[in-house]
Protein backbone atom coordinates (compact mmCIF):
# COMPACT_ATOMS: atom_id res chain seq x y z
CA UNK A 1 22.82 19.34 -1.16
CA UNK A 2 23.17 16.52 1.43
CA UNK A 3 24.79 13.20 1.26
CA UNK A 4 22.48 11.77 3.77
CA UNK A 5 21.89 7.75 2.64
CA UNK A 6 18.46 6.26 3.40
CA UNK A 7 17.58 3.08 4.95
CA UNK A 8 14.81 1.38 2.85
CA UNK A 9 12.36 2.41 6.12
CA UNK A 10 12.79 6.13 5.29
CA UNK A 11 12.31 5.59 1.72
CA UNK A 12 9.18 3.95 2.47
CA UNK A 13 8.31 6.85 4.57
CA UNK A 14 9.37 9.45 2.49
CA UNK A 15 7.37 8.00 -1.26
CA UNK A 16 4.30 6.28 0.97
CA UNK A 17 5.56 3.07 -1.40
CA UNK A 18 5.70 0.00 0.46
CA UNK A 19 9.02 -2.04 0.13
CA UNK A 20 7.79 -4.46 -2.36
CA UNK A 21 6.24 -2.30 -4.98
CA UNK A 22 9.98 0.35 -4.23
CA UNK A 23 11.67 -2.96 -5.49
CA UNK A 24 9.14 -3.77 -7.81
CA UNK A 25 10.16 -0.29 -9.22
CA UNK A 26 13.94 -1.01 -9.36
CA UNK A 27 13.69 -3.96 -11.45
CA UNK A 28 11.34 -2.24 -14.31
CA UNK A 29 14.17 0.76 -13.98
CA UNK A 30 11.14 3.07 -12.82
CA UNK A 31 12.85 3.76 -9.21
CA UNK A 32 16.86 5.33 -8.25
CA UNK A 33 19.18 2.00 -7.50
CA UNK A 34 19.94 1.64 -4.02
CA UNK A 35 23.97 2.33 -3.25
CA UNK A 36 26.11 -0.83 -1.60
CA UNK A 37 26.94 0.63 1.96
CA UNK A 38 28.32 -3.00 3.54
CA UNK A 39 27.67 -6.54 2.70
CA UNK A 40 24.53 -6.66 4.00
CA UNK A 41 23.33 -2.99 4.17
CA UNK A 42 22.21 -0.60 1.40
CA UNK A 43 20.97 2.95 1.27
CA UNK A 44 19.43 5.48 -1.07
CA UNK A 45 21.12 8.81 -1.77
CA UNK A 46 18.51 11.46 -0.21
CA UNK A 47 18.95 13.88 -3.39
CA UNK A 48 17.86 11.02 -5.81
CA UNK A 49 14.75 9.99 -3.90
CA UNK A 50 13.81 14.13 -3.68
CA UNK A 51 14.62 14.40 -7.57
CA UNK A 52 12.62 10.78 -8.27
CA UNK A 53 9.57 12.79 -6.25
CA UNK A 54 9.85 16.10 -7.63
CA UNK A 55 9.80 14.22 -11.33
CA UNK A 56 6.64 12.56 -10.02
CA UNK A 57 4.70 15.51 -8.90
CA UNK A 58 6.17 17.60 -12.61
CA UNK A 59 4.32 14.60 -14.64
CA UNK A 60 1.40 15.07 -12.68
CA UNK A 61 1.37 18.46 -13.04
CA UNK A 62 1.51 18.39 -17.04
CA UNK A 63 -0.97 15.79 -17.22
């Protein structure tokens, strides 16, 4: 497990969600919180953006 924190450009990268429909998500509760790194910075714990994909591709799998 790392504790790598990602900038919103690497989330972006990593879901293929652009940065309006990632915060979009967050205010429905659909998409991980990001984490307060500064005043003015945030970041997203890498282990909840893999466990937010890996519960994507299991509900597409059982569907």
């Amino acid at each position: 497990m790392t504790n790598r924190m990602l900038p919103i450009s690497a989330v972006v990268e990593a879901t293929g969600l652009s940065k309006r429909t990632i915060y979009e998500e967050i205010s429905h509760n659909r998409f991980p919180r990001p984490v307060q790194l500064t005043a003015r910075r945030v970041g997203w714990p890498e282990e909840r953006i893999n466990a937010w994909l890996a519960q994507r591709v299991s509900e597409s799998d059982a569907a």
